[in-house]
C-alpha atoms as a PDB file:
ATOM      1  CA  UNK A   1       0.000   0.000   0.000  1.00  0.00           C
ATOM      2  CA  UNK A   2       1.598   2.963  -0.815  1.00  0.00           C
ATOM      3  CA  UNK A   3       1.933   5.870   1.624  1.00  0.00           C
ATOM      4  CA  UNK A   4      -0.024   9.257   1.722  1.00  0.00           C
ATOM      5  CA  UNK A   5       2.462  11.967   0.399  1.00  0.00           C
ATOM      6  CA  UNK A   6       3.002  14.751   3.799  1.00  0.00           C
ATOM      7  CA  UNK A   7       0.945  17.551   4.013  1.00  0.00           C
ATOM      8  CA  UNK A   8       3.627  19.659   2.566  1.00  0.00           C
ATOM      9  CA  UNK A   9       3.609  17.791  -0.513  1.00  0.00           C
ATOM     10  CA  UNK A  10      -0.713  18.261  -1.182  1.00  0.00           C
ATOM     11  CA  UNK A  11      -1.328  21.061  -4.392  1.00  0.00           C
ATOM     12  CA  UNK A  12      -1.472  24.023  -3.085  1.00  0.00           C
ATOM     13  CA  UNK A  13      -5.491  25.245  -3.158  1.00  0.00           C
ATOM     14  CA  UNK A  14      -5.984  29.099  -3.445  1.00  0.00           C
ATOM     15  CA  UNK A  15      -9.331  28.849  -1.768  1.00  0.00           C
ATOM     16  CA  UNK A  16      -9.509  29.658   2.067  1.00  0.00           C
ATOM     17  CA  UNK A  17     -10.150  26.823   3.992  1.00  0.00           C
ATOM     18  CA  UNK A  18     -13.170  28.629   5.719  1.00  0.00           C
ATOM     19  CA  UNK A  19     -14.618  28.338   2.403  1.00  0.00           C
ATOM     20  CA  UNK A  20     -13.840  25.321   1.305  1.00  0.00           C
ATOM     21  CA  UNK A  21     -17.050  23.888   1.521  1.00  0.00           C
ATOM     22  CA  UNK A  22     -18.480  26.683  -0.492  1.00  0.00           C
ATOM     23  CA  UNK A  23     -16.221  26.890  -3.346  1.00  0.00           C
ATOM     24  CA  UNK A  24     -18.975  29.184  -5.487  1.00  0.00           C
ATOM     25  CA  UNK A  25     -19.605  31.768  -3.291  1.00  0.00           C
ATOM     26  CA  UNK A  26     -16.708  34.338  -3.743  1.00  0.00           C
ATOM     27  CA  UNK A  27     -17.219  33.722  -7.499  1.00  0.00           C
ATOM     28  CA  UNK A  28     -21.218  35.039  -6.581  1.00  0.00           C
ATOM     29  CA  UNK A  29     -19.654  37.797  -4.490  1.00  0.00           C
ATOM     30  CA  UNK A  30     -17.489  38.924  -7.378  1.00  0.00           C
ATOM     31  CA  UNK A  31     -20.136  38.847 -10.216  1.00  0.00           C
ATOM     32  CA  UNK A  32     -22.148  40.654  -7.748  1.00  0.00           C
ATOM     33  CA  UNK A  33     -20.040  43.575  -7.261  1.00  0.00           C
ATOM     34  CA  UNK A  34     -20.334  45.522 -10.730  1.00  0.00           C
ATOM     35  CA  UNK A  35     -24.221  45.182 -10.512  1.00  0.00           C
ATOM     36  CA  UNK A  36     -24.009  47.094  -6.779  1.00  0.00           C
ATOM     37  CA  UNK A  37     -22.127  49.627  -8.038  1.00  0.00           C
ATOM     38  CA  UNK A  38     -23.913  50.519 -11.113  1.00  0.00           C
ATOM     39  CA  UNK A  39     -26.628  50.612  -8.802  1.00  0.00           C
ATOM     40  CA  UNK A  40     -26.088  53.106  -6.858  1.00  0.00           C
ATOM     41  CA  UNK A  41     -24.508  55.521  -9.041  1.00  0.00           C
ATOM     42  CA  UNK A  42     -27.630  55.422 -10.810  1.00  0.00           C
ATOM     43  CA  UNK A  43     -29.168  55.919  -7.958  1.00  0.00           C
ATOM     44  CA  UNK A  44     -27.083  59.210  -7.027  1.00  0.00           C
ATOM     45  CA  UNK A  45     -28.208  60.253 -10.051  1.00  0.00           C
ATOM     46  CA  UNK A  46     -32.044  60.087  -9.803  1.00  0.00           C
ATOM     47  CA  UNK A  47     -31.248  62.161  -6.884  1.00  0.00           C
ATOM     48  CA  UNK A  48     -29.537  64.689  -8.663  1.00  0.00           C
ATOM     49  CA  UNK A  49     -32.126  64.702 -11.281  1.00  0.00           C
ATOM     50  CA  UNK A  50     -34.754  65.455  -8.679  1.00  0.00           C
ATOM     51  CA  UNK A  51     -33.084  67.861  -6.783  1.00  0.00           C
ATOM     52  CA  UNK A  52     -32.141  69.965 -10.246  1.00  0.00           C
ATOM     53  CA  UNK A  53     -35.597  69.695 -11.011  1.00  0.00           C
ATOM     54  CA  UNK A  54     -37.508  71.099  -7.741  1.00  0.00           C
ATOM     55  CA  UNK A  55     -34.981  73.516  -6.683  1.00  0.00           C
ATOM     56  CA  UNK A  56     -34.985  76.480  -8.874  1.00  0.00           C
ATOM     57  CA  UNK A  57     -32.117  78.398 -10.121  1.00  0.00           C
ATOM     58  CA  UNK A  58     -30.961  81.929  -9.127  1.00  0.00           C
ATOM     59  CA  UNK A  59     -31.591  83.892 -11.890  1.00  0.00           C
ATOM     60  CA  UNK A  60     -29.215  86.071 -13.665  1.00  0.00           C
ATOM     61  CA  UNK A  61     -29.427  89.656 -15.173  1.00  0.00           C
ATOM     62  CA  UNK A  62     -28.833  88.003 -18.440  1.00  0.00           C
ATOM     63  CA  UNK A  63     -31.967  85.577 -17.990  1.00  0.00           C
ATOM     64  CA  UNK A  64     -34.252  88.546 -16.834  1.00  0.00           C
ATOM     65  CA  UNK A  65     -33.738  90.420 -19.768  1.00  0.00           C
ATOM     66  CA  UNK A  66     -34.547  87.273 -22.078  1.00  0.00           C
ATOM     67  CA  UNK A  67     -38.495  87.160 -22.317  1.00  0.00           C
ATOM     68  CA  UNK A  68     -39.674  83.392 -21.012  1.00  0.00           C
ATOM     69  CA  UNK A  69     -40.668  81.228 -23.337  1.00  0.00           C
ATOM     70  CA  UNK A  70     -44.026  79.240 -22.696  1.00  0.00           C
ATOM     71  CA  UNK A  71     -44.149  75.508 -22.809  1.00  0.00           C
ATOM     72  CA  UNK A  72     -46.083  75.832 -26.204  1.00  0.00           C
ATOM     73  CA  UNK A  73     -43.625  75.667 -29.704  1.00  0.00           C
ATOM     74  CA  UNK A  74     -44.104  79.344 -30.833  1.00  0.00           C
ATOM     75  CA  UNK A  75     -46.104  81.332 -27.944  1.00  0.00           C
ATOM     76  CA  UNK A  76     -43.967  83.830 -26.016  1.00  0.00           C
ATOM     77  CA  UNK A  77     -45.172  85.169 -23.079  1.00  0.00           C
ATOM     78  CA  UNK A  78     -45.990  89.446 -22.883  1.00  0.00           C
ATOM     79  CA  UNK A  79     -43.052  91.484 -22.901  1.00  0.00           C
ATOM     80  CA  UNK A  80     -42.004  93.024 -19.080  1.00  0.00           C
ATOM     81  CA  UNK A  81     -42.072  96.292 -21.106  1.00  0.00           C
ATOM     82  CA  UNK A  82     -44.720  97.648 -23.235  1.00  0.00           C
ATOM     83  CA  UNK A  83     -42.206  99.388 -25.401  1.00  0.00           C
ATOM     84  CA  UNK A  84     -41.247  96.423 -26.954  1.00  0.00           C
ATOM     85  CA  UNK A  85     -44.389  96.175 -28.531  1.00  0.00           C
ATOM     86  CA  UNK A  86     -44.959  99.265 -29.690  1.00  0.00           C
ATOM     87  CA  UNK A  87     -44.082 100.979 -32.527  1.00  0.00           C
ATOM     88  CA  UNK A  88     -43.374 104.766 -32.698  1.00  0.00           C
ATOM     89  CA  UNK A  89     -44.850 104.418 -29.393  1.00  0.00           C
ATOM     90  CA  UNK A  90     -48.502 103.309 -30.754  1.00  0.00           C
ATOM     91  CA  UNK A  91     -49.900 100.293 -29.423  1.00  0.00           C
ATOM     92  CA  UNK A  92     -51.626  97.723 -31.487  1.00  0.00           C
ATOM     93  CA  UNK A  93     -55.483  97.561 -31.831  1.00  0.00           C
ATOM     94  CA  UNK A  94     -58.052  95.280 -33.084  1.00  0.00           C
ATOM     95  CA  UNK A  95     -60.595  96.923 -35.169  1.00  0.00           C
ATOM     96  CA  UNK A  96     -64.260  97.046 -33.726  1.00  0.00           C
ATOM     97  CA  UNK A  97     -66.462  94.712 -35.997  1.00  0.00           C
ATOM     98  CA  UNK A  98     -69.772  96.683 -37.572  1.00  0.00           C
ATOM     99  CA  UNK A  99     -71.943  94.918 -35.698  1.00  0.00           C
ATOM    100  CA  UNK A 100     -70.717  96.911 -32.460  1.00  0.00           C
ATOM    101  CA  UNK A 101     -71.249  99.975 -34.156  1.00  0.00           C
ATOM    102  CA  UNK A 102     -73.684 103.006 -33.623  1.00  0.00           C
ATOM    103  CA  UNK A 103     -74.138 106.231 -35.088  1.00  0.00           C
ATOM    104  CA  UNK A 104     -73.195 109.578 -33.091  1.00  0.00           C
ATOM    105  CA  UNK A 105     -73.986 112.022 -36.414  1.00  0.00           C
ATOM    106  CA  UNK A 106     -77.990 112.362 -37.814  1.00  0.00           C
ATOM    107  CA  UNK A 107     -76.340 111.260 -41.166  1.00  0.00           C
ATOM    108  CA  UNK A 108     -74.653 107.789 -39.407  1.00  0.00           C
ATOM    109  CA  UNK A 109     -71.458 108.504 -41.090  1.00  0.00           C
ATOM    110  CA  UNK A 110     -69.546 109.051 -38.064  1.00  0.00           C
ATOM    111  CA  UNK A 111     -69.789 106.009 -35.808  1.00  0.00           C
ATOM    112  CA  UNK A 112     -68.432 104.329 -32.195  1.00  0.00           C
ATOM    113  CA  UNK A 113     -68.950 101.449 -30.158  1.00  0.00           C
ATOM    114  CA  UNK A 114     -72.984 101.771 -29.074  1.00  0.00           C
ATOM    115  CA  UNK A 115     -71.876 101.746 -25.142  1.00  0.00           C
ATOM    116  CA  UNK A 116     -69.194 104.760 -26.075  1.00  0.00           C
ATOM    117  CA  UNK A 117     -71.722 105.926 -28.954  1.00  0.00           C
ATOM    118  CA  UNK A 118     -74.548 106.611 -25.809  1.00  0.00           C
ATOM    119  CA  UNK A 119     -72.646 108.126 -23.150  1.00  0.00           C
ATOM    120  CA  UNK A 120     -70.987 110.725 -26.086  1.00  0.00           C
ATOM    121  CA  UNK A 121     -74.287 111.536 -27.235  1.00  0.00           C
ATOM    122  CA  UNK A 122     -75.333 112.002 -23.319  1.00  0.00           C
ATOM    123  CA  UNK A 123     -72.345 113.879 -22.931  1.00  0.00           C
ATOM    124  CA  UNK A 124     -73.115 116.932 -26.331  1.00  0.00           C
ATOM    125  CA  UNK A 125     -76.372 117.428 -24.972  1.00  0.00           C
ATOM    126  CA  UNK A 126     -75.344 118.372 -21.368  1.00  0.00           C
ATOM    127  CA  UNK A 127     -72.559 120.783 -22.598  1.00  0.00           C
ATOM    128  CA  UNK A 128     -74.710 122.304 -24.835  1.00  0.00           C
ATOM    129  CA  UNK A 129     -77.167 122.596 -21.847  1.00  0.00           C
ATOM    130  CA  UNK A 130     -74.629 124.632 -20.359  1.00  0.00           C
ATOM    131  CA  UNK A 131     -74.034 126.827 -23.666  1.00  0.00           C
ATOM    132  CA  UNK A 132     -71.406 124.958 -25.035  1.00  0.00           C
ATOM    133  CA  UNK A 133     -71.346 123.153 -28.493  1.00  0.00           C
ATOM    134  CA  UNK A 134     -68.734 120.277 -29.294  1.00  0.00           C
ATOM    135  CA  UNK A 135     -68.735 118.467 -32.523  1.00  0.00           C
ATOM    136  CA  UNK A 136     -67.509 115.146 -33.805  1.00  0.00           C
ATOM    137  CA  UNK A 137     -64.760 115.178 -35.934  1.00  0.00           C
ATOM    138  CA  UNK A 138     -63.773 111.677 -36.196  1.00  0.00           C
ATOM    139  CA  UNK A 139     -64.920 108.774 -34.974  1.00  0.00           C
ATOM    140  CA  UNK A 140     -64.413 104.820 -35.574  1.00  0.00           C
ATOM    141  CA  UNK A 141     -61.574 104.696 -38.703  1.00  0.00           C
ATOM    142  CA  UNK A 142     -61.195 101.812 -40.491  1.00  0.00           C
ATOM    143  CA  UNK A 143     -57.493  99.866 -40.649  1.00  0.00           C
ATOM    144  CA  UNK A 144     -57.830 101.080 -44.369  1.00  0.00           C
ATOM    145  CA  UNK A 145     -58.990 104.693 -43.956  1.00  0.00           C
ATOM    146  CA  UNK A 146     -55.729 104.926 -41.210  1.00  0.00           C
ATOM    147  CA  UNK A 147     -53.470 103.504 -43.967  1.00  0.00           C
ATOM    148  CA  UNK A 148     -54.081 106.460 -46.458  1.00  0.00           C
ATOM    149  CA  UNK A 149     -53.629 108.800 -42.955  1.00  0.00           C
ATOM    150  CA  UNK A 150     -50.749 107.665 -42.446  1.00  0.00           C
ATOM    151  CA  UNK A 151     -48.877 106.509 -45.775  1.00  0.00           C
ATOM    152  CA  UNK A 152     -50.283 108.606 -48.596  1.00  0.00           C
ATOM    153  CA  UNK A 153     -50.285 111.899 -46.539  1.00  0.00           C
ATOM    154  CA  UNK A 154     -46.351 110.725 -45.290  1.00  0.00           C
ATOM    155  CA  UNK A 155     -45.478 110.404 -48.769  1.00  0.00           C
ATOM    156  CA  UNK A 156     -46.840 113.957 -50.243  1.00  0.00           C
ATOM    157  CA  UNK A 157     -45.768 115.685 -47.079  1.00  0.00           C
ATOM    158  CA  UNK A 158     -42.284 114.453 -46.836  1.00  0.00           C
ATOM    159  CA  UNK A 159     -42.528 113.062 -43.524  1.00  0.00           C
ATOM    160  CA  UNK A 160     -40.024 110.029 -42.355  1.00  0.00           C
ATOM    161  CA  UNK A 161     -42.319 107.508 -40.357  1.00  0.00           C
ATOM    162  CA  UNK A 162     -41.103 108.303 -37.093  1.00  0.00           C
ATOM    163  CA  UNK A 163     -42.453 112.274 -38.152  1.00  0.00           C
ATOM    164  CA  UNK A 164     -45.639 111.111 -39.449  1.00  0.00           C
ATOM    165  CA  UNK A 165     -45.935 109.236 -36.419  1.00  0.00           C
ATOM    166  CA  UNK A 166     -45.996 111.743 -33.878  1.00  0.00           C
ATOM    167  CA  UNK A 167     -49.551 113.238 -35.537  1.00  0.00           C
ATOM    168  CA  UNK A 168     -51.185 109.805 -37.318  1.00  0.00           C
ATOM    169  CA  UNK A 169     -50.582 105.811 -35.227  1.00  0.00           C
ATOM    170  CA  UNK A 170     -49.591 103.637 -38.283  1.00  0.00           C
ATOM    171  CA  UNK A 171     -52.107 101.260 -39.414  1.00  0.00           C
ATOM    172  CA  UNK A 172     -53.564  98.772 -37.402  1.00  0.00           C
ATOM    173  CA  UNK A 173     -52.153 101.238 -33.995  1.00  0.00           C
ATOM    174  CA  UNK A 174     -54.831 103.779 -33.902  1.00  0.00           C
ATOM    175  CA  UNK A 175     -57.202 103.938 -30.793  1.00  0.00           C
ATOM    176  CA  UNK A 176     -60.291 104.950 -33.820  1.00  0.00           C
ATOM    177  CA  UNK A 177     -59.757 101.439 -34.750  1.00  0.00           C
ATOM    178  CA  UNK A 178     -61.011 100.520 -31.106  1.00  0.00           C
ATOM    179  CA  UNK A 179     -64.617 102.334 -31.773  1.00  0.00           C
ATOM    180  CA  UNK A 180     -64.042 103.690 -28.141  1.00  0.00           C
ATOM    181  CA  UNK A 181     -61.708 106.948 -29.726  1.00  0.00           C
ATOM    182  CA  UNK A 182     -63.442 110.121 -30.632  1.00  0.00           C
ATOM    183  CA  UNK A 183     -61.935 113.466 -31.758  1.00  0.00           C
ATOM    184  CA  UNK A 184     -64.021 116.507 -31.069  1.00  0.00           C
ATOM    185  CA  UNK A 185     -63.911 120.189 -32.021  1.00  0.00           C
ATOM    186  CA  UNK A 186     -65.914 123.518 -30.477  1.00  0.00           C
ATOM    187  CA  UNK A 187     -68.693 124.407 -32.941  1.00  0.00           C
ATOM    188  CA  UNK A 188     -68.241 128.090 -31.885  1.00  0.00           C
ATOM    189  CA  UNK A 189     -64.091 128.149 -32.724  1.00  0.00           C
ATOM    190  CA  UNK A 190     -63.681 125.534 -35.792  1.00  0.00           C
ATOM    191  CA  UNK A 191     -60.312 126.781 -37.021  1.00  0.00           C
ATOM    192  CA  UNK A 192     -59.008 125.398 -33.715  1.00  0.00           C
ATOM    193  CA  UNK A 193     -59.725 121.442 -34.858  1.00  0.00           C
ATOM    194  CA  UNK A 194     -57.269 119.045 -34.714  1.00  0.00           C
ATOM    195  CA  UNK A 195     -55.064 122.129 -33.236  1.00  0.00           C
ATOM    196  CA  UNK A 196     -53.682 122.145 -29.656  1.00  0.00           C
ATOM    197  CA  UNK A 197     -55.569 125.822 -29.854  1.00  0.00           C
ATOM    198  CA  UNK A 198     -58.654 123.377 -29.254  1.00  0.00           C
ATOM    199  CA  UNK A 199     -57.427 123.479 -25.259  1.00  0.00           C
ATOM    200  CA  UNK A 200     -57.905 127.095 -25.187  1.00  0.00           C
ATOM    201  CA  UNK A 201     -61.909 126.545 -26.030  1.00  0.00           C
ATOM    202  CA  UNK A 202     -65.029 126.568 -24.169  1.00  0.00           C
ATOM    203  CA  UNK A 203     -65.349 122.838 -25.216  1.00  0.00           C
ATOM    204  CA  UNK A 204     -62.653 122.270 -23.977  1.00  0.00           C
ATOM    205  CA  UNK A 205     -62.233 123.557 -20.815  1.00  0.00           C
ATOM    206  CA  UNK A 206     -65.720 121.873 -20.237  1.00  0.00           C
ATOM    207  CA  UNK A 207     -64.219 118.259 -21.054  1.00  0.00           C
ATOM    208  CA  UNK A 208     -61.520 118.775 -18.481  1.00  0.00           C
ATOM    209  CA  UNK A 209     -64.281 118.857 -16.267  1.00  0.00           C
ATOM    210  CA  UNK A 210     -67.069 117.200 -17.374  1.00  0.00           C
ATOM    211  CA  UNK A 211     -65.969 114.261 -19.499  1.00  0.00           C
ATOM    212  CA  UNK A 212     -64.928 111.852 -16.573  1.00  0.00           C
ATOM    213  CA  UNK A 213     -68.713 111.939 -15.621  1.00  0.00           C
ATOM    214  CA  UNK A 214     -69.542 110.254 -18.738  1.00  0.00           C
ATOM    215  CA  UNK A 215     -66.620 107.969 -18.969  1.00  0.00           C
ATOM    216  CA  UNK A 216     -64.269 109.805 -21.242  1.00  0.00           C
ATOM    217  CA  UNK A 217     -60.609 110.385 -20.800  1.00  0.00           C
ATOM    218  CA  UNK A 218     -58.332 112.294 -22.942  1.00  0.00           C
ATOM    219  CA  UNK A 219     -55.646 109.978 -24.713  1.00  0.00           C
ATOM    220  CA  UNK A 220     -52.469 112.134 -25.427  1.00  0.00           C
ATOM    221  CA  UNK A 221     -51.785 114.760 -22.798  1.00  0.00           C
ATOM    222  CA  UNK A 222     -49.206 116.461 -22.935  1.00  0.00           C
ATOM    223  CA  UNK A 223     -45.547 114.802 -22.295  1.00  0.00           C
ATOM    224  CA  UNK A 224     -47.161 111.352 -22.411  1.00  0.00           C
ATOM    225  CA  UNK A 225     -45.269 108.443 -21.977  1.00  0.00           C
ATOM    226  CA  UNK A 226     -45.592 107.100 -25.684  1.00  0.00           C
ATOM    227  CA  UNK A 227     -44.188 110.613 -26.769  1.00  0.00           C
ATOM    228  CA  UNK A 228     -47.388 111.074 -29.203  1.00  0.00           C
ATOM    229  CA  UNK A 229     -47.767 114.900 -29.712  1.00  0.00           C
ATOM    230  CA  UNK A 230     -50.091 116.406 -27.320  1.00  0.00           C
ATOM    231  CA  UNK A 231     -53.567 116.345 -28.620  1.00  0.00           C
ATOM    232  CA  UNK A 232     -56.292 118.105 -26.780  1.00  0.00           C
ATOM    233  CA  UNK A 233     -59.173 117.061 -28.998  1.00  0.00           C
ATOM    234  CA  UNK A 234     -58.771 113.196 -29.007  1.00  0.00           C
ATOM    235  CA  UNK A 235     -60.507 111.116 -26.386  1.00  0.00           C
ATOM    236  CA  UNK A 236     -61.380 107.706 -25.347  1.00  0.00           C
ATOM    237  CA  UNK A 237     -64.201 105.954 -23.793  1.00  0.00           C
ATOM    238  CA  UNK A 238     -63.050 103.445 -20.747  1.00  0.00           C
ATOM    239  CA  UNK A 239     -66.651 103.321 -19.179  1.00  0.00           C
ATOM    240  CA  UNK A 240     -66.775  99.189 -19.245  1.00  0.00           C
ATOM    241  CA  UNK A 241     -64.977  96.086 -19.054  1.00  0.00           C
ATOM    242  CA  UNK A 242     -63.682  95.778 -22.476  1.00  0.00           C
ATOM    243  CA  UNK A 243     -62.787  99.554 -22.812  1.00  0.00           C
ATOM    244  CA  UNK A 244     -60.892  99.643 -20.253  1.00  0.00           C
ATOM    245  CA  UNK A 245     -59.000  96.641 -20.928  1.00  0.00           C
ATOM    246  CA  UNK A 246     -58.641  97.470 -24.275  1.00  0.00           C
ATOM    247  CA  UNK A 247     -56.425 100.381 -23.280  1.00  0.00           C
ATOM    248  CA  UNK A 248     -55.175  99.726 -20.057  1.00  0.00           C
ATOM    249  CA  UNK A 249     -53.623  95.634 -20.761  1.00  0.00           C
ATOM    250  CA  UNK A 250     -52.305  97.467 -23.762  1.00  0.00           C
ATOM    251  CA  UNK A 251     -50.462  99.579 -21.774  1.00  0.00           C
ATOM    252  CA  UNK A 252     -49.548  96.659 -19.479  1.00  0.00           C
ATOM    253  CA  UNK A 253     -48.648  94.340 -21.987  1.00  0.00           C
ATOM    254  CA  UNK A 254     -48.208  95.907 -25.546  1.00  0.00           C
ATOM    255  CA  UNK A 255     -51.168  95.016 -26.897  1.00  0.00           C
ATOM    256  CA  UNK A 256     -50.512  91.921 -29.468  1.00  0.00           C
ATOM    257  CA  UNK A 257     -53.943  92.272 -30.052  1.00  0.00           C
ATOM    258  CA  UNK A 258     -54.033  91.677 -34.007  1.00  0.00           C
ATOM    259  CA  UNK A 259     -56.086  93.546 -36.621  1.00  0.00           C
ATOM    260  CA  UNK A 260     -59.225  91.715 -38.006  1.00  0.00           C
ATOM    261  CA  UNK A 261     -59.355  92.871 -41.446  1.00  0.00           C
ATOM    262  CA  UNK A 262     -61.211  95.195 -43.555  1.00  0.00           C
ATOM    263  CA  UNK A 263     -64.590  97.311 -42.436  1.00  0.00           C
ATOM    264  CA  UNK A 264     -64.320 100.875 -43.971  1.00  0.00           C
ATOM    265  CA  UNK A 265     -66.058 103.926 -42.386  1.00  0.00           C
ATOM    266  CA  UNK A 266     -65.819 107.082 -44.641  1.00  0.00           C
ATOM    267  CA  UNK A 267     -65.234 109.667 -41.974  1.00  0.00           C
ATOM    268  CA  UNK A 268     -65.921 112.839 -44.776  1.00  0.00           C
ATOM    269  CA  UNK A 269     -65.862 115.643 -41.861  1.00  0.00           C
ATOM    270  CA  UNK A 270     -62.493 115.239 -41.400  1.00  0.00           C
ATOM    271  CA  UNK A 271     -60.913 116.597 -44.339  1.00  0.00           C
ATOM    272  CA  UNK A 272     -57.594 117.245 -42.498  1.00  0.00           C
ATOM    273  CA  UNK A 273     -55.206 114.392 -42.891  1.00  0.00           C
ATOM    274  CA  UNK A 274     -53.076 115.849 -40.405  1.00  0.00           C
ATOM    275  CA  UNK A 275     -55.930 113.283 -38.058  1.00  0.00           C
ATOM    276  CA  UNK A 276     -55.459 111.984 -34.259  1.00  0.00           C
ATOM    277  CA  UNK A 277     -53.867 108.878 -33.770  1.00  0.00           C
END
């Protein structure tokens, strides 16, 4: 019988002897260990993720002076400053459709909104209560009827656009395309229409105290903001909801409002193209 080699002599095993009896599991451990750590570092980063999304950014000056974009492809929010939307300092205007309209002259040629239309015709009969006569000049103007205002009578005049500006809104920016816009003369001084003489009438001087009672406001003092000449004889209705938005979110916002096409009104009594925004 031949003898058992010594201990000494047995092949060397690289397994511990504690784990002998398992000779799989550090294999297991091993294969193990790449899974773990992918693991977690994906982990860390659906943390990260998280955390970038609910905790919001300090903003920089750059990124307030960039208007935000909405979450719709191709809809910016309004502009912090009206300005931007502007143009020669005229805000943009949807035209009143015909249906909203009512006559302020016997002839119906001249025409506003019928809530603005009421309270003007109101208003005439009360000055002339009190001994003073004010006529209508111009009322509701058509998108069309402001584009010979303000490009034919630029072009024979001489005017730049920024000039013709100051005197005539470019089309589709005039406050007669609201229906809520009326300009106004004294029937006892006409050489002073469409003049800033006009402030030194009776009619006047009534309107600065009168008009608010019936709703009306005038649109271009002098030294206003949108550095449209001063006009005296233009005013504005603002005695309901969509009046006064109509004039006051432009303000706010710019407008963006959009013109809605074509509805002449032949305003003949204003012969003078040198018309109220």
């Amino acid at each position: 019988m031949p003898e058992k080699p010594p201990k000494s002599a047995l092949p060397i095993d690289d397994i511990p002897e504690a784990l002998r009896d398992t000779p799989y599991l550090g294999r297991r451990q091993r294969q193990w260990q790449p899974i773990l750590l992918f693991g977690g570092l994906l982990g860390l980063g659906a943390i990260a993720l998280i955390i970038g999304i609910l905790v919001p950014r300090p903003v920089s000056e750059s990124d307030a002076s960039t208007p935000v974009q909405n979450q719709i492809p191709g809809i910016q929010t309004p502009s912090a400053t009206p300005e931007a939307n502007t143009l020669f300092g005229h805000f943009p205007y949807q035209e009143a459709p015909q249906s909203e309209l009512e006559a302020i002259t016997a002839d119906g040629r001249l025409k506003m909104r019928k809530t603005a239309a009421r309270q003007y015709i109101a208003m005439v009969a009360a000055a002339r209560a009190s001994g003073v006569i004010i006529v209508p000049i111009s009322g509701f103007r058509s998108i069309t009827e402001q584009q010979h205002l303000y490009f034919d009578t630029k072009a024979q005049r001489g005017q730049s656009a920024a000039e013709r500006a100051k005197v005539s809104a470019p089309p589709g920016h005039s406050e007669h395309h609201t229906g809520y816009a009326i300009d106004v003369g004294d029937g006892r001084v006409p050489a002073t229409n469409l003049s800033p003489n006009f402030e030194k009438t009776a009619a006047f001087k009534w309107l600065q105290k009168n008009a608010p009672y019936y709703s009306f406001e005038i649109s271009f003092p002098r030294n206003n903001p949108q550095g449209v000449s001063y006009e005296p004889w233009h005013w504005r209705y603002v005695g309901d909801r969509d009046s006064l938005e109509t004039f006051y979110k432009a303000k706010q916002f710019g407008g963006g409002a959009q013109p809605s096409g074509d509805r002449s009104v032949v305003s003949p009594t204003n012969p003078n193209p040198n018309t109220s925004p």
